[in-house]
Protein backbone atom coordinates (compact mmCIF):
# COMPACT_ATOMS: atom_id res chain seq x y z
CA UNK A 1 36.22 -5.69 11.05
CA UNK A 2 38.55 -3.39 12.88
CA UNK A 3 41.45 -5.54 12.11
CA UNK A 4 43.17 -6.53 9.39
CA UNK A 5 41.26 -10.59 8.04
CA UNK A 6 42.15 -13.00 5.81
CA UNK A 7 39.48 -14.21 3.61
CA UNK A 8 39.48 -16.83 1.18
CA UNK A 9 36.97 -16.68 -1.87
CA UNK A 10 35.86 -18.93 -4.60
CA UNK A 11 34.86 -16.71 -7.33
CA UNK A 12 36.86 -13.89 -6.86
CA UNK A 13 36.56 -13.04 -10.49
CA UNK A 14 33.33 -13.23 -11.22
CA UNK A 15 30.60 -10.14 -10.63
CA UNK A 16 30.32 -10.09 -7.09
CA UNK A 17 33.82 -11.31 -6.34
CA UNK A 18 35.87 -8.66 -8.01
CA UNK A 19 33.60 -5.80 -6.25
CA UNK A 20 33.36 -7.30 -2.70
CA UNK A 21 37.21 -8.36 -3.10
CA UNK A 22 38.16 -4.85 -4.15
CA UNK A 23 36.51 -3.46 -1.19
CA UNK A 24 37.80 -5.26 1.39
CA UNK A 25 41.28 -4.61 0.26
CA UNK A 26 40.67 -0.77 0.47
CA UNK A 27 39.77 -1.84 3.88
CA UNK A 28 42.76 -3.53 4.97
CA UNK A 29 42.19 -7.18 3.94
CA UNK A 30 43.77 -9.50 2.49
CA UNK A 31 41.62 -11.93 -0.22
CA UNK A 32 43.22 -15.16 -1.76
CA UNK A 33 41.54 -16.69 -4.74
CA UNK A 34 40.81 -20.29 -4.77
CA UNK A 35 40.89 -20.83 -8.36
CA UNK A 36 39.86 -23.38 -10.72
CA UNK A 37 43.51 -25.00 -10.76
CA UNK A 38 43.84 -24.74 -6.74
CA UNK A 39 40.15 -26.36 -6.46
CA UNK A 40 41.55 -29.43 -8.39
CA UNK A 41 44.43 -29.91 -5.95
CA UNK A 42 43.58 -31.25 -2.27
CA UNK A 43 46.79 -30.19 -1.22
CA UNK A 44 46.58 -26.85 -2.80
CA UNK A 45 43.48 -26.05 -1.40
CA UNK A 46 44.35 -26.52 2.17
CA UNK A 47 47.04 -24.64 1.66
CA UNK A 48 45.37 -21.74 0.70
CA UNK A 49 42.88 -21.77 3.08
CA UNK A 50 45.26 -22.11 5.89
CA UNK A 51 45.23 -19.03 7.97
CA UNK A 52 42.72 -17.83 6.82
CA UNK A 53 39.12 -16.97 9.34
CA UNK A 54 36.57 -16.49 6.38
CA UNK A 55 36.09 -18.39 3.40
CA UNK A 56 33.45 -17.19 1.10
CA UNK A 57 31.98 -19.13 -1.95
CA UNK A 58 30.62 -17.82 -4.83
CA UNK A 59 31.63 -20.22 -7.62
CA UNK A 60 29.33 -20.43 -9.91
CA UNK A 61 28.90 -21.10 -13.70
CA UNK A 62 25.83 -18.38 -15.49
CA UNK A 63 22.71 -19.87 -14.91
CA UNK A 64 21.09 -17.81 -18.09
CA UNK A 65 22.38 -19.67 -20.83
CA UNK A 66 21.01 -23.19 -22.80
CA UNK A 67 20.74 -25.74 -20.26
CA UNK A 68 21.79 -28.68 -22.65
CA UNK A 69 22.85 -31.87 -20.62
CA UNK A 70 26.28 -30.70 -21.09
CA UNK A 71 25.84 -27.55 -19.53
CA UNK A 72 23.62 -28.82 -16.90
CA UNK A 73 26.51 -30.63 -15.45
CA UNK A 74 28.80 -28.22 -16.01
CA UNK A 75 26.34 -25.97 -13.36
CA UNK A 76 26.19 -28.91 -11.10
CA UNK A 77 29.73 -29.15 -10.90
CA UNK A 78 30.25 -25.19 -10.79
CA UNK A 79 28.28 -24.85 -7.44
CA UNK A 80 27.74 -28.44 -5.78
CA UNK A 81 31.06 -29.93 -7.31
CA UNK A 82 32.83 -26.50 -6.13
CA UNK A 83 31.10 -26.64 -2.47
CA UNK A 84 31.73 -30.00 -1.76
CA UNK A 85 35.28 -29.82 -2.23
CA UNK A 86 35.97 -26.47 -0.07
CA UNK A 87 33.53 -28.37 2.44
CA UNK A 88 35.78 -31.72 2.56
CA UNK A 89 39.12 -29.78 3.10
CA UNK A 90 37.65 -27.22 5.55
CA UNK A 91 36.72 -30.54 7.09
CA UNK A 92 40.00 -32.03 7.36
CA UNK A 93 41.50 -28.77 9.05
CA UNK A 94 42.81 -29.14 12.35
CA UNK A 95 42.25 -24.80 12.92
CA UNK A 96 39.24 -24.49 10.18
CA UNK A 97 37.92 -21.06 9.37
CA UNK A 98 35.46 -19.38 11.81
CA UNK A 99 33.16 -18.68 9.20
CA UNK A 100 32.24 -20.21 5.58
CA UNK A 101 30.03 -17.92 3.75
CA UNK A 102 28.18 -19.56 0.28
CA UNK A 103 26.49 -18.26 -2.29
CA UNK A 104 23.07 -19.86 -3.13
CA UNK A 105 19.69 -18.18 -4.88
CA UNK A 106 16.23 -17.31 -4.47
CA UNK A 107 15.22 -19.13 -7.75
CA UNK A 108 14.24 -21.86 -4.68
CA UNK A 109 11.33 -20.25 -3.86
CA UNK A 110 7.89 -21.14 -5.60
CA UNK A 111 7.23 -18.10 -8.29
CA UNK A 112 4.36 -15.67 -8.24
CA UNK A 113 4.59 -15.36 -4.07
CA UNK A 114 5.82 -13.25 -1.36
CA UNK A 115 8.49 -15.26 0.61
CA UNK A 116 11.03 -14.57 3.23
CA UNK A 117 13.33 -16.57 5.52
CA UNK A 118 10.99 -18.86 6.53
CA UNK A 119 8.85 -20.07 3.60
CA UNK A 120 9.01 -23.19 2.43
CA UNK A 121 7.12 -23.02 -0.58
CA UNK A 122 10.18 -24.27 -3.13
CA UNK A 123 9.83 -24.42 -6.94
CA UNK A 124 9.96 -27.48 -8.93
CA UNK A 125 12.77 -27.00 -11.56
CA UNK A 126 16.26 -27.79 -12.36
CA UNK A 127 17.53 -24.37 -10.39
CA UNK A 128 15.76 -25.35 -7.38
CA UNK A 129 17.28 -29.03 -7.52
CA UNK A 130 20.77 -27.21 -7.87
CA UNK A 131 19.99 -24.49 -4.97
CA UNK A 132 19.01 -27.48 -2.57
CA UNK A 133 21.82 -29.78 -2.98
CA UNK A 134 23.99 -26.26 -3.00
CA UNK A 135 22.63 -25.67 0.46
CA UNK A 136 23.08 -28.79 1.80
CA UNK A 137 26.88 -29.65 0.18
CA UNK A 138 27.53 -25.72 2.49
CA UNK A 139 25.92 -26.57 5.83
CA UNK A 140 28.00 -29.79 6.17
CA UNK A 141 30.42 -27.56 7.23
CA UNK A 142 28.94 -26.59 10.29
CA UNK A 143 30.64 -27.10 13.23
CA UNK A 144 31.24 -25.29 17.10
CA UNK A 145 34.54 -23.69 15.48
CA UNK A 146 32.91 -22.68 11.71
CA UNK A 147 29.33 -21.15 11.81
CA UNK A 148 27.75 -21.40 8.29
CA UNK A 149 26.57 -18.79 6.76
CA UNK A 150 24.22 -19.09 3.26
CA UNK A 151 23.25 -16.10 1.23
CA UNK A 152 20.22 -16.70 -1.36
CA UNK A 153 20.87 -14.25 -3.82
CA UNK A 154 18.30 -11.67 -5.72
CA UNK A 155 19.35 -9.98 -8.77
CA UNK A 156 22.35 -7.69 -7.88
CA UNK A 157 22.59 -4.60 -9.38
CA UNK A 158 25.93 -2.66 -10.53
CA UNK A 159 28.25 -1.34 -12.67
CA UNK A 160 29.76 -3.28 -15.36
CA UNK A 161 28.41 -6.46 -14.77
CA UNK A 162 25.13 -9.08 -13.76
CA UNK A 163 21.85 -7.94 -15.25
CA UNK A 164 22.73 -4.40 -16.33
CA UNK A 165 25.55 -5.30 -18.03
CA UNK A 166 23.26 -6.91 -20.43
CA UNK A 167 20.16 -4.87 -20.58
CA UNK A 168 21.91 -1.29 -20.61
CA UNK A 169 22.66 -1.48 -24.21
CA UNK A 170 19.26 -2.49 -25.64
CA UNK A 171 17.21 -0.26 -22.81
CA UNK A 172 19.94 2.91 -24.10
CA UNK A 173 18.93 1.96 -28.07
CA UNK A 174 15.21 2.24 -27.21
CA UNK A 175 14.31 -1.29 -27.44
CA UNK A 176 13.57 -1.93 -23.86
CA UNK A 177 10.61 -3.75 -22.79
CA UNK A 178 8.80 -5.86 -20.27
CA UNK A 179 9.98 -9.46 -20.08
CA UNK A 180 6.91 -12.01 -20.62
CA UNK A 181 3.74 -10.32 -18.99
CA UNK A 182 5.91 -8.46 -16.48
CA UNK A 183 4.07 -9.32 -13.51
CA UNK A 184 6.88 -11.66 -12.15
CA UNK A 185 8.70 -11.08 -9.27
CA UNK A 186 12.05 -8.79 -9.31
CA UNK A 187 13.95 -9.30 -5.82
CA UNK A 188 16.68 -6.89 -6.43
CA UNK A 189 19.54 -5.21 -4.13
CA UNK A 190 22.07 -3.10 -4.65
CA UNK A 191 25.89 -4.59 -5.19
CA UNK A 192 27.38 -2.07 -2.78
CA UNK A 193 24.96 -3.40 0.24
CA UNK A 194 25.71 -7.07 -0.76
CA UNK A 195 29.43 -6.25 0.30
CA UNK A 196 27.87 -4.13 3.55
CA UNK A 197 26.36 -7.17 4.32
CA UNK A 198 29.16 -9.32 4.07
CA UNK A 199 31.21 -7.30 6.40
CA UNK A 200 28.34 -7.27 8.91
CA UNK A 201 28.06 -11.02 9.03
CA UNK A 202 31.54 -11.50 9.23
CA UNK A 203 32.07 -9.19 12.58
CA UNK A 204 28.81 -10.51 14.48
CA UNK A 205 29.61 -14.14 15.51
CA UNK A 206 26.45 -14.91 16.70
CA UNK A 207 25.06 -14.40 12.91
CA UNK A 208 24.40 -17.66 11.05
CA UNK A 209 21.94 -19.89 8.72
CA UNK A 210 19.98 -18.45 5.49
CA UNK A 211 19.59 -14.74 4.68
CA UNK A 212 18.13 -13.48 1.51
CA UNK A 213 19.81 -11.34 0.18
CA UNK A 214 17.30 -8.86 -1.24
CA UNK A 215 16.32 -5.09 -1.01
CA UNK A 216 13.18 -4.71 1.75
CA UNK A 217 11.34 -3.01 -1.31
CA UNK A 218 10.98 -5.50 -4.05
CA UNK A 219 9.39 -4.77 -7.61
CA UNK A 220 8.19 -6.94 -10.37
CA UNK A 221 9.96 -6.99 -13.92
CA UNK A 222 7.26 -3.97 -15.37
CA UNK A 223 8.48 -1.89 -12.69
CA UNK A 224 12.23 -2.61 -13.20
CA UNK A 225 11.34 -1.59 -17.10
CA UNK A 226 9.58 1.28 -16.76
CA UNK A 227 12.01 2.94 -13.78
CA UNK A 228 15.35 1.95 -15.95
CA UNK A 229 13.58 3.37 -18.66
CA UNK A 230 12.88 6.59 -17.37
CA UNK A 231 16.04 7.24 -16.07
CA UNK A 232 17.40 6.52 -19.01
CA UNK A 233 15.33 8.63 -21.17
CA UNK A 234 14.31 5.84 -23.33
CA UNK A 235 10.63 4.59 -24.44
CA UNK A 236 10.40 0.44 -23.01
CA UNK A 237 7.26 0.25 -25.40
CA UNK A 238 8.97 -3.41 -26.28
CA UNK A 239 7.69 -6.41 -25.21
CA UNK A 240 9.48 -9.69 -25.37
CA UNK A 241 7.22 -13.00 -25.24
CA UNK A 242 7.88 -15.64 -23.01
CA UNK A 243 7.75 -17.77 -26.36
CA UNK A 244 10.54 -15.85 -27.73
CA UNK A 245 12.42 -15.97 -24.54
CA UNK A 246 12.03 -19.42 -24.43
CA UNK A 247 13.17 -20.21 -28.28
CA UNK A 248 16.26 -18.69 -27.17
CA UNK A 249 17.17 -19.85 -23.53
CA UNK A 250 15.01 -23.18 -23.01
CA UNK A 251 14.52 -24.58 -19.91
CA UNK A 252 16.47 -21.28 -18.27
CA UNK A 253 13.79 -18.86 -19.70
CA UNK A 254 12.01 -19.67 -16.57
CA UNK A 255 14.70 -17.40 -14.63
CA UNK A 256 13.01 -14.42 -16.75
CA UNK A 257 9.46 -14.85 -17.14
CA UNK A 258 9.09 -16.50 -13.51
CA UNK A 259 9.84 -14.74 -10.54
CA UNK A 260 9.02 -13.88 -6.92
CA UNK A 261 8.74 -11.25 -4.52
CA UNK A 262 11.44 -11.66 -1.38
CA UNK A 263 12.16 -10.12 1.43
CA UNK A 264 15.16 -9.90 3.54
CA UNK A 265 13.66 -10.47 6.91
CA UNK A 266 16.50 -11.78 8.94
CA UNK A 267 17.90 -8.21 8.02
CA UNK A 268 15.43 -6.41 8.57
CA UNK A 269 14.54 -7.76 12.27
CA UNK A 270 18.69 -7.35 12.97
CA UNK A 271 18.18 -3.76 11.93
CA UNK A 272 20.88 -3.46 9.19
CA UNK A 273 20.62 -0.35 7.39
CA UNK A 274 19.94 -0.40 3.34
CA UNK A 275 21.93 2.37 1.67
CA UNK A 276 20.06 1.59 -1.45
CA UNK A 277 16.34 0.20 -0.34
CA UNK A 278 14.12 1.60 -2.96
CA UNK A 279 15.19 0.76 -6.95
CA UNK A 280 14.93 4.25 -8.18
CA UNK A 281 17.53 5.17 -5.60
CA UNK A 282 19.62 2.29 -6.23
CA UNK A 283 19.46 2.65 -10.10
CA UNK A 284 20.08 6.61 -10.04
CA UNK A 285 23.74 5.41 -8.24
CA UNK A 286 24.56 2.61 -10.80
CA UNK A 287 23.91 5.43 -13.83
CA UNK A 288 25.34 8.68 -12.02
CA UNK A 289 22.12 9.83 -12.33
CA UNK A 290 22.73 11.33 -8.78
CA UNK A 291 25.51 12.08 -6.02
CA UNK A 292 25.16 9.70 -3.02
CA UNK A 293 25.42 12.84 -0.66
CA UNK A 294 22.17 14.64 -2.47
């Protein structure tokens, strides 16, 4: 990505957005934000994705919260509403982007196994309805001038946001502990490769399909505990039922007491190079714990 690109992005706000959208302006490109109010507008919407060659979507309302009815739709809507109408206009474009890049998860894969690219051993819950119809709403977009690109999420790790953001202050007060039995699966990768990775599936045009989006070296959640922990010079002696979990999130408690172990191996066979492959590594960056030249 030699030259300057124009990228559209749903999401720009969010987590992921504002770090991958800061980066690629140090870089020399341009991002515009299709907001909520622009999404709403047909007109709008083609009008800022006019111009531009990449569209990324990463929309998304927080998946760990109460899944009343209410909310449940409002997740729908966040992610399959969200898709479908970037999909339709991107449709109706006479010079459509030549790539659309969209978000999805690896809550779709069945918990308690080792999975990569090519399993199809899918969960039965609400998050794995959402991911499918996701999936599906981004590869109508396919075409010979847009190739269609889906990235199933782990659990991205960074500063000032996603799962740290929330744990940091109970794991730095001591209280830190192993979620459920802490055998579950924690696919994990560093937020600083997620926007590596972006910029190497943008350049190579021949890259396309599903790509997990996960460090090579996954852990479970005891691991996770214990290493954050450590670093952090705290005791994780804690434990937090699944019961209690699930008195406080529902349905959604699933997303911390279930889990499984992913690999990245479309990534790994195209040889990109992890700066952050192994979590200790990756979690000594996020807390200064270490200089990235050491």
């Amino acid at each position: 990505m030699e030259r300057r690109v124009r990228i559209a992005m749903s999401g720009a706000s969010g987590f992921i957005g504002n770090y991958i959208s800061k980066r690629f302006v140090e870089n020399g490109h341009e991002i515009v934000s299709i907001t909520r109010q622009i999404l709403k507008d047909e007109s709008a919407l083609l009008t800022t994705l006019k111009d531009c060659e990449v569209v990324i979507n990463l929309a998304g309302e927080k998946i760990i919260k109460k899944w009343t009815p209410s909310y449940k739709q409002m997740l729908l809507d966040s992610r399959i509403g969200t898709t479908k109408l970037i999909a339709n206009a991107i449709k109706s474009m006479k010079n459509p982007p030549k790539v659309f890049i969209s978000s999805s998860a690896i809550g779709i894969y069945k918990s308690g196994k080792n999975h990569d690219e090519n399993s199809l051993e899918f969960g039965d819950n609400f998050l794995v309805k959402i991911v499918k119809e996701w999936e599906e709403e981004a590869l109508r977009i396919c075409s010979d001038e847009t190739r269609v690109v889906i990235f199933r999420f782990g659990v991205v790790l960074g500063k000032n946001g996603g799962i740290l953001k929330e744990v940091l202050p109970i794991f730095k007060k001591g209280f830190g502990g192993v979620l459920g039995d802490g055998k579950q699966g924690f696919s994990w990768i560093h937020i600083e490769d997620v926007y590596r990775i972006f910029v190497n599936i943008i350049k190579d045009k021949n890259k396309k399909g599903i790509y997990n989006i996960t460090s090579p070296y996954p852990e479970d959640n005891r691991v996770f505990t214990k290493t954050l922990g450590s670093l952090l010079k705290r005791p994780t002696l804690c434990k937090v039922p699944a019961s209690l979990l699930k008195l406080k999130f529902g349905e959604s408690s699933l997303m911390l007491t279930q889990g499984a172990k992913v690999y990245p191996q479309k990534l790994i066979e195209e040889d990109f190079s992890f700066f952050y492959s192994k979590l200790n590594h990756a979690l000594e960056n996020i807390l200064d714990k270490r200089r990235d030249d050491e």
